[in-house]
C-alpha atoms as a PDB file:
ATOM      1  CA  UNK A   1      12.463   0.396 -15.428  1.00  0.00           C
ATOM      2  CA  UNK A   2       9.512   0.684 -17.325  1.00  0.00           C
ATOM      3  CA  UNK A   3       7.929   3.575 -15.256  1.00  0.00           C
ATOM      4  CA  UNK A   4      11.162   5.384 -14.911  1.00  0.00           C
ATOM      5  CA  UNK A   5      11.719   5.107 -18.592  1.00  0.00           C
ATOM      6  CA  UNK A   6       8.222   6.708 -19.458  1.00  0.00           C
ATOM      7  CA  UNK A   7       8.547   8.922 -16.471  1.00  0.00           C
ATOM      8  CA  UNK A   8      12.030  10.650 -17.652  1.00  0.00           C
ATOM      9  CA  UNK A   9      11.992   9.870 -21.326  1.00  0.00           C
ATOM     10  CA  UNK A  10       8.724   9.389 -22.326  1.00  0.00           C
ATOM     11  CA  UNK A  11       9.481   6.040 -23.947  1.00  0.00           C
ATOM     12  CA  UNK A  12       6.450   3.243 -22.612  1.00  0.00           C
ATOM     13  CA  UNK A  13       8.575   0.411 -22.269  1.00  0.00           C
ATOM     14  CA  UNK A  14      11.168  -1.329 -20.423  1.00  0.00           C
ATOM     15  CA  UNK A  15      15.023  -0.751 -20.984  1.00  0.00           C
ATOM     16  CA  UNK A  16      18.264  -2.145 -19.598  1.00  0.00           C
ATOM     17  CA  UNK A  17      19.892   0.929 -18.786  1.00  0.00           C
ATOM     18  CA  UNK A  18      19.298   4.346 -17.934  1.00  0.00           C
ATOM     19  CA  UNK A  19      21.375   7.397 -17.061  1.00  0.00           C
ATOM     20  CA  UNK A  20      20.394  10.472 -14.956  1.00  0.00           C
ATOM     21  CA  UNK A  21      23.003  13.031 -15.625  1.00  0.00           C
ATOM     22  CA  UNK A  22      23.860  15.461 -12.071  1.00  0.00           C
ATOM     23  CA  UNK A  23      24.146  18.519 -14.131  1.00  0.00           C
ATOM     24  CA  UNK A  24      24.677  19.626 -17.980  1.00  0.00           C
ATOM     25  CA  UNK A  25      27.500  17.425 -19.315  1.00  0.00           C
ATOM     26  CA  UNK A  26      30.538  19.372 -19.092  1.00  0.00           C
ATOM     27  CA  UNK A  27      29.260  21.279 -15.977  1.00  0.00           C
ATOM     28  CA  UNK A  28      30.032  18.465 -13.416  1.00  0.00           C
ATOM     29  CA  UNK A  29      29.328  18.805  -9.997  1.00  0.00           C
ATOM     30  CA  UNK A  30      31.982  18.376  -6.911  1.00  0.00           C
ATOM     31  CA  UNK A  31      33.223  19.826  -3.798  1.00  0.00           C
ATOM     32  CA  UNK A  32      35.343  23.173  -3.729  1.00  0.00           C
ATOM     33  CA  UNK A  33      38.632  21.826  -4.098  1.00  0.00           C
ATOM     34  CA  UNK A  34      37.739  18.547  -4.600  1.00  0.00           C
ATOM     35  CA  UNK A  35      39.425  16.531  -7.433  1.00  0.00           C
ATOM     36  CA  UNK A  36      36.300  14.316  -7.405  1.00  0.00           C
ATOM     37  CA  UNK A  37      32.872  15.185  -9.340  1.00  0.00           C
ATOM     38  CA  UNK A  38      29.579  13.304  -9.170  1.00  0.00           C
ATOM     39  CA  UNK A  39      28.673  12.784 -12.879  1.00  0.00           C
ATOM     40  CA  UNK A  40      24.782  10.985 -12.194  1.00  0.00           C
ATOM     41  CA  UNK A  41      22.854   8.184 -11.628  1.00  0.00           C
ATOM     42  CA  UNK A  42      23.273   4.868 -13.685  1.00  0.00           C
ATOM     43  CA  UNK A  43      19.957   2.267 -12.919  1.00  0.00           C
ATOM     44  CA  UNK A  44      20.591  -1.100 -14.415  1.00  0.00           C
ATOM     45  CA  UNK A  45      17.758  -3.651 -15.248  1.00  0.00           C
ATOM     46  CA  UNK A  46      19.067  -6.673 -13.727  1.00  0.00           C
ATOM     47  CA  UNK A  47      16.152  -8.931 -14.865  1.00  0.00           C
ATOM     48  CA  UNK A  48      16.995  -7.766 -18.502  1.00  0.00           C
ATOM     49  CA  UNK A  49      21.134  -7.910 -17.904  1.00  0.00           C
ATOM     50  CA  UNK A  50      20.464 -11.760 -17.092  1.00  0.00           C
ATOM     51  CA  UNK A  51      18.236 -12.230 -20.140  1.00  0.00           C
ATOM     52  CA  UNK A  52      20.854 -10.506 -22.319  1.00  0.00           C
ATOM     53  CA  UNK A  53      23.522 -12.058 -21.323  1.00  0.00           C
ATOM     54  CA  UNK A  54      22.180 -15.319 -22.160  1.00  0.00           C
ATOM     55  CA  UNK A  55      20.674 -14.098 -25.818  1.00  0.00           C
ATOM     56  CA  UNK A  56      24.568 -12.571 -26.317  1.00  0.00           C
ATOM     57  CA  UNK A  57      26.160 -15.511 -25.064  1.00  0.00           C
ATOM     58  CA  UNK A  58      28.445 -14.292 -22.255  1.00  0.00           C
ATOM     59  CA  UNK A  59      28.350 -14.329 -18.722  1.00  0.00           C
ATOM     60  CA  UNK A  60      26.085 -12.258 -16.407  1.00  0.00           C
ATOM     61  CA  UNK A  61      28.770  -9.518 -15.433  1.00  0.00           C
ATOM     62  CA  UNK A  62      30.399  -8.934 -18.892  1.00  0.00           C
ATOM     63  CA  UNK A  63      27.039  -7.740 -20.039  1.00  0.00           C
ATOM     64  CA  UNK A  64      26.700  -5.732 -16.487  1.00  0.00           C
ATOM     65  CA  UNK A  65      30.152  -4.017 -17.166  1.00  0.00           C
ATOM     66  CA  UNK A  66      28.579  -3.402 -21.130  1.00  0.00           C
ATOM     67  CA  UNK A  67      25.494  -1.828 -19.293  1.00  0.00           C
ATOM     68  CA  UNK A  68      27.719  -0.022 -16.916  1.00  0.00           C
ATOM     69  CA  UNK A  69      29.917   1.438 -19.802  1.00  0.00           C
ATOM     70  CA  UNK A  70      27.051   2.600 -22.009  1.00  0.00           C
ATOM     71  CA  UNK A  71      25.612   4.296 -19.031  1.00  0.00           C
ATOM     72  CA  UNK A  72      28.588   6.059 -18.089  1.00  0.00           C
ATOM     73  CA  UNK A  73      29.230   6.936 -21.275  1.00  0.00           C
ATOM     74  CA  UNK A  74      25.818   8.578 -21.708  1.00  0.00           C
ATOM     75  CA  UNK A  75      26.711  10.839 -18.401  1.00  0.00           C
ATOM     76  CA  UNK A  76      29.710  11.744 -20.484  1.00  0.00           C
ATOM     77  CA  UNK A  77      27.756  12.958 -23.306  1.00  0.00           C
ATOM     78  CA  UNK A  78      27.954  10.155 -25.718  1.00  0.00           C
ATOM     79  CA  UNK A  79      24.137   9.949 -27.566  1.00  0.00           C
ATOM     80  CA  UNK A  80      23.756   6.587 -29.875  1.00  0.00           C
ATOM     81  CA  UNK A  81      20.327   8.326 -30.753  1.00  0.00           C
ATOM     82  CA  UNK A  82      21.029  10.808 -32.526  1.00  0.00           C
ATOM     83  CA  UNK A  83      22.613  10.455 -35.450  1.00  0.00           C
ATOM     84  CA  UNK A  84      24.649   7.280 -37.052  1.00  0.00           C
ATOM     85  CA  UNK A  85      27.696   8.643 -36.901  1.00  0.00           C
ATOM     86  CA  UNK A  86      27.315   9.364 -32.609  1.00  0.00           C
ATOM     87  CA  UNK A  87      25.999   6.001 -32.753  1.00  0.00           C
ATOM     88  CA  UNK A  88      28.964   4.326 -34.749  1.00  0.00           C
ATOM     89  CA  UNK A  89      31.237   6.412 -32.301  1.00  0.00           C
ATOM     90  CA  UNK A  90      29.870   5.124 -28.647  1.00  0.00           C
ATOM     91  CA  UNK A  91      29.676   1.820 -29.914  1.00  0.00           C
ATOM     92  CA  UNK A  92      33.289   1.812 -30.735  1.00  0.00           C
ATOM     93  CA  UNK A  93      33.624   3.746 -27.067  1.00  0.00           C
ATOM     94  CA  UNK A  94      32.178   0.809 -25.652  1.00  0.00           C
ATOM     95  CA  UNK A  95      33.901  -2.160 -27.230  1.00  0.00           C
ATOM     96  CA  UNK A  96      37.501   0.157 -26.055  1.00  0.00           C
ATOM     97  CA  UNK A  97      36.053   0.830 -22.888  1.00  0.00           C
ATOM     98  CA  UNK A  98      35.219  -2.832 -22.726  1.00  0.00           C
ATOM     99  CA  UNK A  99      38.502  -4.494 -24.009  1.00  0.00           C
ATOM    100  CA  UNK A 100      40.024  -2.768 -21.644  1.00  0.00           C
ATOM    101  CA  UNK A 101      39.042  -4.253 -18.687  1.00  0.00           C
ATOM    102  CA  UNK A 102      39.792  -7.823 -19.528  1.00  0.00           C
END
């Protein structure tokens, strides 16, 4: 995770997630016709999923389905970087997102 951070981002250390958009958000890919469309690649860190899962104190897979979330969200277009605002508004994306599926 470490090299692919640095390698895409730029960013010389480790993360738990990272998302590799298909195309320019909004510009998704799919077959003609298709109702389907490939939004991009989500790479999870499960060494760092299991870590944070203990230091959060829940289980192994509700932090994989938070990592999943944020990723997908991120192919969506949601950026927690860049201002407080976009990051006040994925977070509360995520805990929806996440609330849901319990």
């Amino acid at each position: 995770m470490q090299v692919l951070n640095r390698s895409f981002r730029g960013v010389d250390r480790t993360t738990d997630v990272l998302s590799f958009p298909q195309t320019d958000v909004g510009h998704q890919s799919s077959a003609p016709g298709s109702k389907h469309c490939i939004l991009g690649d989500i790479v999870i860190n499960l060494q760092k999923t299991h870590r944070q899962a203990t230091e959060y104190g829940h289980s192994f897979y509700e932090e994989l389905n938070r990592l999943l979330i944020h990723g997908l969200l991120h192919l969506i277009g949601y950026d927690h970087e860049t201002t407080g605002y976009d990051e006040k508004k994925m977070k509360k994306k995520e805990k929806e997102l996440l609330k849901n599926l319990r």
